[in-house]
N, C-alpha and C. Protein backbone atom coordinates (compact mmCIF):
# COMPACT_ATOMS: atom_id res chain seq x y z
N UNK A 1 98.62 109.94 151.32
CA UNK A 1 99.85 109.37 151.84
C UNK A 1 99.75 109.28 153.35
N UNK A 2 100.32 107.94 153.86
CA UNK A 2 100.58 108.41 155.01
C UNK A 2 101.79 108.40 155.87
N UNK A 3 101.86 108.74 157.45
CA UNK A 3 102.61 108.72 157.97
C UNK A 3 104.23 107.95 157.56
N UNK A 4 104.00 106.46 157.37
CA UNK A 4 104.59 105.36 157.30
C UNK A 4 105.36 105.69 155.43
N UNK A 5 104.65 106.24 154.48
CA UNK A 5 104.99 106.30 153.28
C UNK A 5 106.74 106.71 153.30
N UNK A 6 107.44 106.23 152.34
CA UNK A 6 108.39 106.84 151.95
C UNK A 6 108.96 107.39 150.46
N UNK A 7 108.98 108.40 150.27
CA UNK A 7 109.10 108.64 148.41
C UNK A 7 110.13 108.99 148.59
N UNK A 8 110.94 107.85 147.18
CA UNK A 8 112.55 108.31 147.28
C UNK A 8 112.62 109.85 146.68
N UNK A 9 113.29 110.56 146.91
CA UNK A 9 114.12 111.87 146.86
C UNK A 9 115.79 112.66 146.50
N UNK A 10 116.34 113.57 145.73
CA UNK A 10 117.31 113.72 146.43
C UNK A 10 117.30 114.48 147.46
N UNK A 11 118.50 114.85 147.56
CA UNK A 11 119.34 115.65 148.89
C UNK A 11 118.59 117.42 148.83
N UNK A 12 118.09 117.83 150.41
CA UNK A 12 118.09 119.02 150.15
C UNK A 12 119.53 119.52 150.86
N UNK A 13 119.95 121.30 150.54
CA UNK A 13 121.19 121.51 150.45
C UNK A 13 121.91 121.09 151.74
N UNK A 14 120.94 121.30 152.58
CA UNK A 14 121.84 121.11 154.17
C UNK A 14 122.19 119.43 154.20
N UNK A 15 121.54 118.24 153.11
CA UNK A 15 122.18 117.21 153.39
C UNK A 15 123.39 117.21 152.48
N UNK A 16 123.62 117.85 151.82
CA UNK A 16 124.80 118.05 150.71
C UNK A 16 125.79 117.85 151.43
N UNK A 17 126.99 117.02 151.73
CA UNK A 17 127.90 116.83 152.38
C UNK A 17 129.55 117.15 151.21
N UNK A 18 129.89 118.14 151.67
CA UNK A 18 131.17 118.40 150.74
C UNK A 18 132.68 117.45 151.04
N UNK A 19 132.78 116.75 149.83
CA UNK A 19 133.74 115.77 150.04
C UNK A 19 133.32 114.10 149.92
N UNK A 20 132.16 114.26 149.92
CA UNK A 20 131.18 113.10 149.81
C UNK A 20 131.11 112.08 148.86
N UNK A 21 131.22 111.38 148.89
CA UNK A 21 131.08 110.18 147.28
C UNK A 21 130.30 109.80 147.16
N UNK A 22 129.29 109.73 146.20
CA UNK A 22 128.20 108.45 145.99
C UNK A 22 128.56 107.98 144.38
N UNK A 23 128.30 106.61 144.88
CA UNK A 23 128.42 105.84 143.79
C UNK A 23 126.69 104.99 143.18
N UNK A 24 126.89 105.44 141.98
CA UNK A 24 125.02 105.23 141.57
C UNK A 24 125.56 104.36 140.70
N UNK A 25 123.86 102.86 141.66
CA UNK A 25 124.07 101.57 141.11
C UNK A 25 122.63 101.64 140.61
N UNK A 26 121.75 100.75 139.89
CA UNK A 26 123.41 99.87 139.15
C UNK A 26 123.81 100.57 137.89
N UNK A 27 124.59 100.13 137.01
CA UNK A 27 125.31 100.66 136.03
C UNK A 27 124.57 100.41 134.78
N UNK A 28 125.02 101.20 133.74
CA UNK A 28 124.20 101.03 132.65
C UNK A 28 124.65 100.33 131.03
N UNK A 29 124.37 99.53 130.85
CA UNK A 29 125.11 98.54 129.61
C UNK A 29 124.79 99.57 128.23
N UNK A 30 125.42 99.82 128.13
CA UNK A 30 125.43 100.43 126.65
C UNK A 30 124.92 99.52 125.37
N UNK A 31 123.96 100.03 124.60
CA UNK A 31 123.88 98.97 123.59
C UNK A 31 123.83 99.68 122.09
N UNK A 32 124.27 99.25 120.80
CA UNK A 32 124.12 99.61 119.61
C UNK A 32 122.65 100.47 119.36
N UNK A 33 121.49 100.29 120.10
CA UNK A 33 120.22 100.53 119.72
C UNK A 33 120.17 102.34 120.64
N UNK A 34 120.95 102.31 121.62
CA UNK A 34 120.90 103.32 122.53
C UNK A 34 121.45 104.74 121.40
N UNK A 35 122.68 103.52 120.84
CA UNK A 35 123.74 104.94 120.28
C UNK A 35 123.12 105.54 118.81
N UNK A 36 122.48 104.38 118.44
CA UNK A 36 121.88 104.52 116.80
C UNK A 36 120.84 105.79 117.39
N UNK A 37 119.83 105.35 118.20
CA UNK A 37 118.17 106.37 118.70
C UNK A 37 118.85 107.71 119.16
N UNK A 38 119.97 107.38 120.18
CA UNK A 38 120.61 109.17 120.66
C UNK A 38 121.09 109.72 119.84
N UNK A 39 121.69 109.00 118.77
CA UNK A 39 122.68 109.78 117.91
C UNK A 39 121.83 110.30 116.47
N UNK A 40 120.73 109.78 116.20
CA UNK A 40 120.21 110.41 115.23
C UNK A 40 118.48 111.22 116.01
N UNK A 41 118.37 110.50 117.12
CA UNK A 41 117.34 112.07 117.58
C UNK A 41 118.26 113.38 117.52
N UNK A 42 119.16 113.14 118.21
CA UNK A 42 120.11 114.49 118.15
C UNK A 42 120.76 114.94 116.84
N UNK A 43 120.56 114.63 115.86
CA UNK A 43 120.85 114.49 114.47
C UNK A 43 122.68 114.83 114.38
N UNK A 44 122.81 113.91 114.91
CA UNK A 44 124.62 113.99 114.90
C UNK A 44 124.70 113.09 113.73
N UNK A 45 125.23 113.09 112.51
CA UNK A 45 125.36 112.40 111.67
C UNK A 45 126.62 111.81 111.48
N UNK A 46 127.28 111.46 112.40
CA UNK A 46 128.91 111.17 112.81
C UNK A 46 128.96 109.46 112.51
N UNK A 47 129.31 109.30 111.34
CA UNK A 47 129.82 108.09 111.18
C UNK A 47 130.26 107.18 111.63
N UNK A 48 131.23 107.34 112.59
CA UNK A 48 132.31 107.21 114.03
C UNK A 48 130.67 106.65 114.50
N UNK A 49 130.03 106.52 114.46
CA UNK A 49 128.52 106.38 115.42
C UNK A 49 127.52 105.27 115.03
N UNK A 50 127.33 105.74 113.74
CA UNK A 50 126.28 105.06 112.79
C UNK A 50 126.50 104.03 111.82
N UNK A 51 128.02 104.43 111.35
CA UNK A 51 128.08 103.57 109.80
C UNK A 51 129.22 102.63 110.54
N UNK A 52 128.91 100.82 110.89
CA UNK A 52 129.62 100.24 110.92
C UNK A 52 131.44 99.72 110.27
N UNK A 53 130.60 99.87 109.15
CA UNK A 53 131.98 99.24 107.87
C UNK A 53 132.93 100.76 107.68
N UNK A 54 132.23 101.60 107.77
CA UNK A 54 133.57 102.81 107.98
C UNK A 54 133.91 103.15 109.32
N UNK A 55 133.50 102.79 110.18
CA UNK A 55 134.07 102.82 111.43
C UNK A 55 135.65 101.87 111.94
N UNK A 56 135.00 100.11 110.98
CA UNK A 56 136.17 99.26 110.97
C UNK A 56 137.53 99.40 110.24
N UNK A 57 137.02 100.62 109.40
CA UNK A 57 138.56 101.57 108.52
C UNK A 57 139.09 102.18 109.19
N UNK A 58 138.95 102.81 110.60
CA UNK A 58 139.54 104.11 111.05
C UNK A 58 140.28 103.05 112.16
N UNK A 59 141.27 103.96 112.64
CA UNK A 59 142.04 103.71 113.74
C UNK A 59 142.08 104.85 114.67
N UNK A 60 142.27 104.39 116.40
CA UNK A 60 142.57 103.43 116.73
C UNK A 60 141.71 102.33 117.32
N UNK A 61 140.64 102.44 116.97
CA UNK A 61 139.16 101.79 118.03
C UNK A 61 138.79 100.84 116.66
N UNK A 62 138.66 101.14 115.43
CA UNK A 62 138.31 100.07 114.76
C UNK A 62 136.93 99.53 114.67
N UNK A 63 136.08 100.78 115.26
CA UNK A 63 134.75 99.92 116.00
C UNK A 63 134.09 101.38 116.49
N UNK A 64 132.62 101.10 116.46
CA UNK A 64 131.87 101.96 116.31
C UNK A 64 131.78 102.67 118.02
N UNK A 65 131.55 103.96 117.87
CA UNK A 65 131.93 104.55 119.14
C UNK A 65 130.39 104.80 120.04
N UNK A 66 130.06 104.95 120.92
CA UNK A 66 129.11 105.20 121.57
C UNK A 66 129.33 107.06 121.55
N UNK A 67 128.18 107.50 121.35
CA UNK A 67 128.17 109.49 121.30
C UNK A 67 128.18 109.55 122.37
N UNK A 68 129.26 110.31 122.42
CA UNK A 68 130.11 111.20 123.69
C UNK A 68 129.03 111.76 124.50
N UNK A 69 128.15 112.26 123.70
CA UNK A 69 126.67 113.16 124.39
C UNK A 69 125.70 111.81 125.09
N UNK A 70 125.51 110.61 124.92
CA UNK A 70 125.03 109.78 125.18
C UNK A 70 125.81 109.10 126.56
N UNK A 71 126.95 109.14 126.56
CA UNK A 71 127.69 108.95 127.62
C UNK A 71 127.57 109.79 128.74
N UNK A 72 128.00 111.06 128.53
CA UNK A 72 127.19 112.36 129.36
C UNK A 72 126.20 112.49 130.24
N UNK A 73 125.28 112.55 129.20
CA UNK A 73 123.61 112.36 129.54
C UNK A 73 123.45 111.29 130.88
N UNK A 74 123.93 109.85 130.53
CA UNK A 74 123.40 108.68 130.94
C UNK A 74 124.58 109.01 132.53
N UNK A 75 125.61 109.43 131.87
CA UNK A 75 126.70 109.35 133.79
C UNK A 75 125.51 110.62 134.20
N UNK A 76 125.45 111.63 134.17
CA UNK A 76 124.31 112.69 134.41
C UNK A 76 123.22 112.05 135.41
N UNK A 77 122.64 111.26 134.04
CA UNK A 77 121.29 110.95 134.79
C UNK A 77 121.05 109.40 136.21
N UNK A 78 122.20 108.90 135.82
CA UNK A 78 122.36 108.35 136.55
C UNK A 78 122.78 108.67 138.15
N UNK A 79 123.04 110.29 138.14
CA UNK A 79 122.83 110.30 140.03
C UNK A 79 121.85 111.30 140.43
N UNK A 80 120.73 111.20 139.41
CA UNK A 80 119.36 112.08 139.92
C UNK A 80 118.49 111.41 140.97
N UNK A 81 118.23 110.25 140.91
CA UNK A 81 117.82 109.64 141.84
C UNK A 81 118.31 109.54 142.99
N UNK A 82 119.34 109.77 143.40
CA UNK A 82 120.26 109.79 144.64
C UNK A 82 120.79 111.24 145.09
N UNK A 83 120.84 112.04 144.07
CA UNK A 83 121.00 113.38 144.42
C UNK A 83 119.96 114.78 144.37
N UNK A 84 119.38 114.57 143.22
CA UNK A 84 118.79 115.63 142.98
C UNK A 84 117.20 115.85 142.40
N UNK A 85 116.81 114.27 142.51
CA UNK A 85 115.60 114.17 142.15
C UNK A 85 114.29 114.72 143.05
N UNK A 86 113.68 115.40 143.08
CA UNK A 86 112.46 116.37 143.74
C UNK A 86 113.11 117.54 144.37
N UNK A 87 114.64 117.64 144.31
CA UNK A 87 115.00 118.77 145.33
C UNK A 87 115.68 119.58 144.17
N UNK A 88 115.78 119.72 143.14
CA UNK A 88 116.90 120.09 142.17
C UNK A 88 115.64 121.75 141.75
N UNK A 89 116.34 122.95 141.57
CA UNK A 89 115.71 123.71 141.14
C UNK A 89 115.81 124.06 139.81
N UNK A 90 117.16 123.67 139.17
CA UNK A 90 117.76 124.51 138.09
C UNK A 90 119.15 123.34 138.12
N UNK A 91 119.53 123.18 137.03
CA UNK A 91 120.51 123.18 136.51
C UNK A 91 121.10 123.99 136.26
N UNK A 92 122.69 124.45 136.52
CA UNK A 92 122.63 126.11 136.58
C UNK A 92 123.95 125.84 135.37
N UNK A 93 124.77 124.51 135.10
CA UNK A 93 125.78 124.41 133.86
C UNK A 93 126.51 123.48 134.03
N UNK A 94 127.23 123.30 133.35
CA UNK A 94 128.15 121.99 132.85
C UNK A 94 129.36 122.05 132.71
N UNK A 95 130.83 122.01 133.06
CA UNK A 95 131.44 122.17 132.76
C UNK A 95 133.25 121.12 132.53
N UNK A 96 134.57 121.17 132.55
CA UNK A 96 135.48 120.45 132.60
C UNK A 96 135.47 118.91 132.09
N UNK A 97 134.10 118.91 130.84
CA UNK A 97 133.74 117.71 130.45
C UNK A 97 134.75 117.28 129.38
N UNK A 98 135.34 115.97 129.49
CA UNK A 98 136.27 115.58 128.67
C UNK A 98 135.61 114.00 128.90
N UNK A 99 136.39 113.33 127.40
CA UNK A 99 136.02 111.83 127.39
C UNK A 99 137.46 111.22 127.10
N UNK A 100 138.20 110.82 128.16
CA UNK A 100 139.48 110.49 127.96
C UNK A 100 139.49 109.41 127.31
N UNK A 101 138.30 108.53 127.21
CA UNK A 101 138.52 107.30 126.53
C UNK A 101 137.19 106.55 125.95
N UNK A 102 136.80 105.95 124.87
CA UNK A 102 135.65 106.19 124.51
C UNK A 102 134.42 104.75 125.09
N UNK A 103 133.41 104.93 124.97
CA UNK A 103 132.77 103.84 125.67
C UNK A 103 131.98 103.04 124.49
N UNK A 104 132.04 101.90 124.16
CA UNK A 104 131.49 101.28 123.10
C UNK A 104 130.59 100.11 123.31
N UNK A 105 129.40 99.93 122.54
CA UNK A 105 128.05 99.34 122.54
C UNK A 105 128.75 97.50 123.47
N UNK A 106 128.06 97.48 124.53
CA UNK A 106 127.97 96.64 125.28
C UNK A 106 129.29 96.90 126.23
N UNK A 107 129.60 97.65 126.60
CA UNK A 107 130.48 98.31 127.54
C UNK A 107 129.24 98.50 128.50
N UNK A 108 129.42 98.79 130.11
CA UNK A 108 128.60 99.20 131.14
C UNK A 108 129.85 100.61 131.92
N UNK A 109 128.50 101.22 131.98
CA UNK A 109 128.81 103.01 132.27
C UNK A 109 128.23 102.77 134.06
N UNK A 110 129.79 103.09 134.91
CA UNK A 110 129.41 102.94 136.18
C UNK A 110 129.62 104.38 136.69
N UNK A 111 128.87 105.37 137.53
CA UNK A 111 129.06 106.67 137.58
C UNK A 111 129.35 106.71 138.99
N UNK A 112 130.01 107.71 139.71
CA UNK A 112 130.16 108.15 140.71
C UNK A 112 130.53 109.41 140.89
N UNK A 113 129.78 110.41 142.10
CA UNK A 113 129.83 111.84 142.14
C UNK A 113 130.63 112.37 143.55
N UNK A 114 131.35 113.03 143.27
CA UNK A 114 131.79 113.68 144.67
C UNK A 114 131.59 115.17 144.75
N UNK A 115 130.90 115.70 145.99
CA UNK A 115 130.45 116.89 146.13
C UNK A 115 131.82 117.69 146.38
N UNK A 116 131.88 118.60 145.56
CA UNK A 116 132.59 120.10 145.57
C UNK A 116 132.90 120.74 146.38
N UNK A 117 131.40 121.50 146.34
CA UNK A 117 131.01 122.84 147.15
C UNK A 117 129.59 122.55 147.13
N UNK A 118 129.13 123.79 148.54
CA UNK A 118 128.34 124.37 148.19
C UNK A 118 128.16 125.63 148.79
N UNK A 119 126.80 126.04 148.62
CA UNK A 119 126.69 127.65 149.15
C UNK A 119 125.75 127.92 149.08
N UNK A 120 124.92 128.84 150.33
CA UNK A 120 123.14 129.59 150.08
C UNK A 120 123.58 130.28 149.28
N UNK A 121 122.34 130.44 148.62
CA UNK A 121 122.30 131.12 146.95
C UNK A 121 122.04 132.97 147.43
N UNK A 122 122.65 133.66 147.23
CA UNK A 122 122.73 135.06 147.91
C UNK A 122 120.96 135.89 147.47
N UNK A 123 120.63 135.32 146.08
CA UNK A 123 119.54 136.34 145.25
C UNK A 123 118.43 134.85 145.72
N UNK A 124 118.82 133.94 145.86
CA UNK A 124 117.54 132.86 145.93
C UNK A 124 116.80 132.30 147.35
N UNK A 125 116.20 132.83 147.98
CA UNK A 125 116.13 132.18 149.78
C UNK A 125 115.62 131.06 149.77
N UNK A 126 115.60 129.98 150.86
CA UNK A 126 115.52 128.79 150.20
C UNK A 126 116.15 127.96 149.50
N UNK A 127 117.21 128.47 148.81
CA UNK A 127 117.62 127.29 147.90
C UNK A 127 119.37 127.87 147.48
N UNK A 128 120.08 126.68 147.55
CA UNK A 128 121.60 126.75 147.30
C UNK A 128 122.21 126.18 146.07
N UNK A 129 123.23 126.57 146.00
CA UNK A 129 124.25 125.84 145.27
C UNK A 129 124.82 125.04 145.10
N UNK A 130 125.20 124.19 144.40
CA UNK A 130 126.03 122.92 145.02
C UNK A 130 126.73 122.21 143.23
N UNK A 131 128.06 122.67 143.90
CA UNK A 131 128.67 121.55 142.86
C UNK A 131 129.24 120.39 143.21
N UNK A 132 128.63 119.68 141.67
CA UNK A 132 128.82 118.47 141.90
C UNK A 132 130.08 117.48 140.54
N UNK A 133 131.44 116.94 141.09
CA UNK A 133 132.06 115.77 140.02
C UNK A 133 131.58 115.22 139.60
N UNK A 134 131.10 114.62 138.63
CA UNK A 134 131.14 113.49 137.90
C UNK A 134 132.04 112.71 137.31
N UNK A 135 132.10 111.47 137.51
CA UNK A 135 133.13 110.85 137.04
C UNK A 135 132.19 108.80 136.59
N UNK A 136 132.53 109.07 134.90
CA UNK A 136 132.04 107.60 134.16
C UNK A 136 132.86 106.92 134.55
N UNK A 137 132.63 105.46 134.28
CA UNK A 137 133.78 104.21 134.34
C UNK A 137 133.39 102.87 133.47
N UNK A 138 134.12 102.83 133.14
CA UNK A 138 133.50 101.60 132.09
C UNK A 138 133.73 100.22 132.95
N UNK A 139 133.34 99.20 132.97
CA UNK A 139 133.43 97.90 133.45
C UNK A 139 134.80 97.02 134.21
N UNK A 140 135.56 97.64 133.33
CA UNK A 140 136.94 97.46 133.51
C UNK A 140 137.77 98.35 134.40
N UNK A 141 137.27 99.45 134.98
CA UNK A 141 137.76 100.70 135.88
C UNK A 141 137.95 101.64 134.79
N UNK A 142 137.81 101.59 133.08
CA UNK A 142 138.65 102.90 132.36
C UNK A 142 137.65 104.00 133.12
N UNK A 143 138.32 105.16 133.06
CA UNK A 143 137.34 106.31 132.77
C UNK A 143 137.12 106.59 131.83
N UNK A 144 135.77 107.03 131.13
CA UNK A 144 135.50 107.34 129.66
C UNK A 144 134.79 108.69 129.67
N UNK A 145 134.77 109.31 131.28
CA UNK A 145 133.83 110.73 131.00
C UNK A 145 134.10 111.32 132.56
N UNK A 146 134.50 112.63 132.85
CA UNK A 146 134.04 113.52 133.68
C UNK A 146 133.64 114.75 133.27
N UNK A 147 132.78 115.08 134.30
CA UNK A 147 131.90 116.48 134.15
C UNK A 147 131.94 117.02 135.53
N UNK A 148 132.02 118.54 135.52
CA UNK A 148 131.24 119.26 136.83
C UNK A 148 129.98 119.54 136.32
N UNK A 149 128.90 119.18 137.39
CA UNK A 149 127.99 120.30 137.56
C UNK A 149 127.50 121.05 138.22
N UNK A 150 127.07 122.65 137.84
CA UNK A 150 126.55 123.46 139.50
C UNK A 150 124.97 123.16 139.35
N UNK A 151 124.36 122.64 140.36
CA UNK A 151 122.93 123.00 140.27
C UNK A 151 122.58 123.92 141.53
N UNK A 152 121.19 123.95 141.47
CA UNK A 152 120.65 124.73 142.55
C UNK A 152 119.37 123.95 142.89
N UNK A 153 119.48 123.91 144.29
CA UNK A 153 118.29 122.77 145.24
C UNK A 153 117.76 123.66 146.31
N UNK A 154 116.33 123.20 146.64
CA UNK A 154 115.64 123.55 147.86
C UNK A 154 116.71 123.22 149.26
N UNK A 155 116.32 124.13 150.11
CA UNK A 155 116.92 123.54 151.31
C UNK A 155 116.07 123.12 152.20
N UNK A 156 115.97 122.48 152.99
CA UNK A 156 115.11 122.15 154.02
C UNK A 156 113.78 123.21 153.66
N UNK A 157 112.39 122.20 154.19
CA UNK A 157 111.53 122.65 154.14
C UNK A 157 111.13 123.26 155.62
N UNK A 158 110.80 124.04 155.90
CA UNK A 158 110.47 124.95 157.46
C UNK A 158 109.91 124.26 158.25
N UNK A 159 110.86 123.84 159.48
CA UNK A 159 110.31 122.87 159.92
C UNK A 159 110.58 121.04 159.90
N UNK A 160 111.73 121.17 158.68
CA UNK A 160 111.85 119.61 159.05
C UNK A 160 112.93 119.02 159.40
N UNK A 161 113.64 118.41 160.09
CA UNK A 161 114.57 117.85 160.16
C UNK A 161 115.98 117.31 159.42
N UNK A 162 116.98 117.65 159.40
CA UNK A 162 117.96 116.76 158.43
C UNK A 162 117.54 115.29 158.74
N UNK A 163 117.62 114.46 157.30
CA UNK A 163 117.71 112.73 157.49
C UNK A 163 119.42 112.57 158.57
């Protein structure tokens, strides 16, 4: 590598800005093939998921649902690249996750995170805390998912500068 190289990254803790928003583009289109592969690797056998013609019996959606865990995952992974990708130590948990409204095959999942907190890790040197909002959005502005999460990240390497 040299001088001139740049490898994208996330944030180490000292760039963690509390109060912060990022919004991670672009967004992700949901499709029938996503929910069928997540929903039976994970062997969720939820009808509501899989079986079309009994899905169009139930009310009030009428229509096959995208897995809640698939929604999750994808708002999740969608701000690793911007937050926590090469700097992330641990995932440390998950929590206040609700799906107020559900997201369905060809819907697009737009995510955005706002930082919490954070804190040097008291038992870990080097490396902090940091929670982080999550918050899904479907195309239309619904929300269909928030989550907290705490992880734990490197902080500056000795010696280098904040970006």
């Amino acid at each position: 590598m040299s001088a001139h190289d740049i490898v994208q990254r996330g944030l180490y803790f000292e760039e963690f800005v509390v109060g912060a928003r990022y919004l991670h583009r672009p967004g992700r289109t949901a499709t029938e093939a996503d929910n069928v592969l997540f929903t039976t690797l994970t062997m969720n056998t939820q009808a509501l998921h899989l079986d079309a013609a009994f899905a169009e019996t139930q009310e009030p959606f009428r229509q096959r649902l995208m897995n809640s865990m698939w929604t999750l995952s994808t708002m999740v992974g969608a701000s690793v690249a911007q937050l926590t990708q090469g700097t992330l130590v641990a995932q440390l948990g998950l929590g206040d996750i609700a799906f107020p409204h559900p997201l369905f095959a060809g819907d697009t999942l737009y995510t955005e995170s706002v930082i919490v907190s954070k804190r040097l890790s008291a038992s870990r040197p080097g490396q902090g805390v940091v929670e982080i909002a999550h918050t899904g959005r479907s195309q239309d502005d619904t929300v269909v998912a928030t989550a907290s999460r705490t992880v734990l990240v490197r902080t500056l390497p000795e010696g280098t500068l904040p970006a």
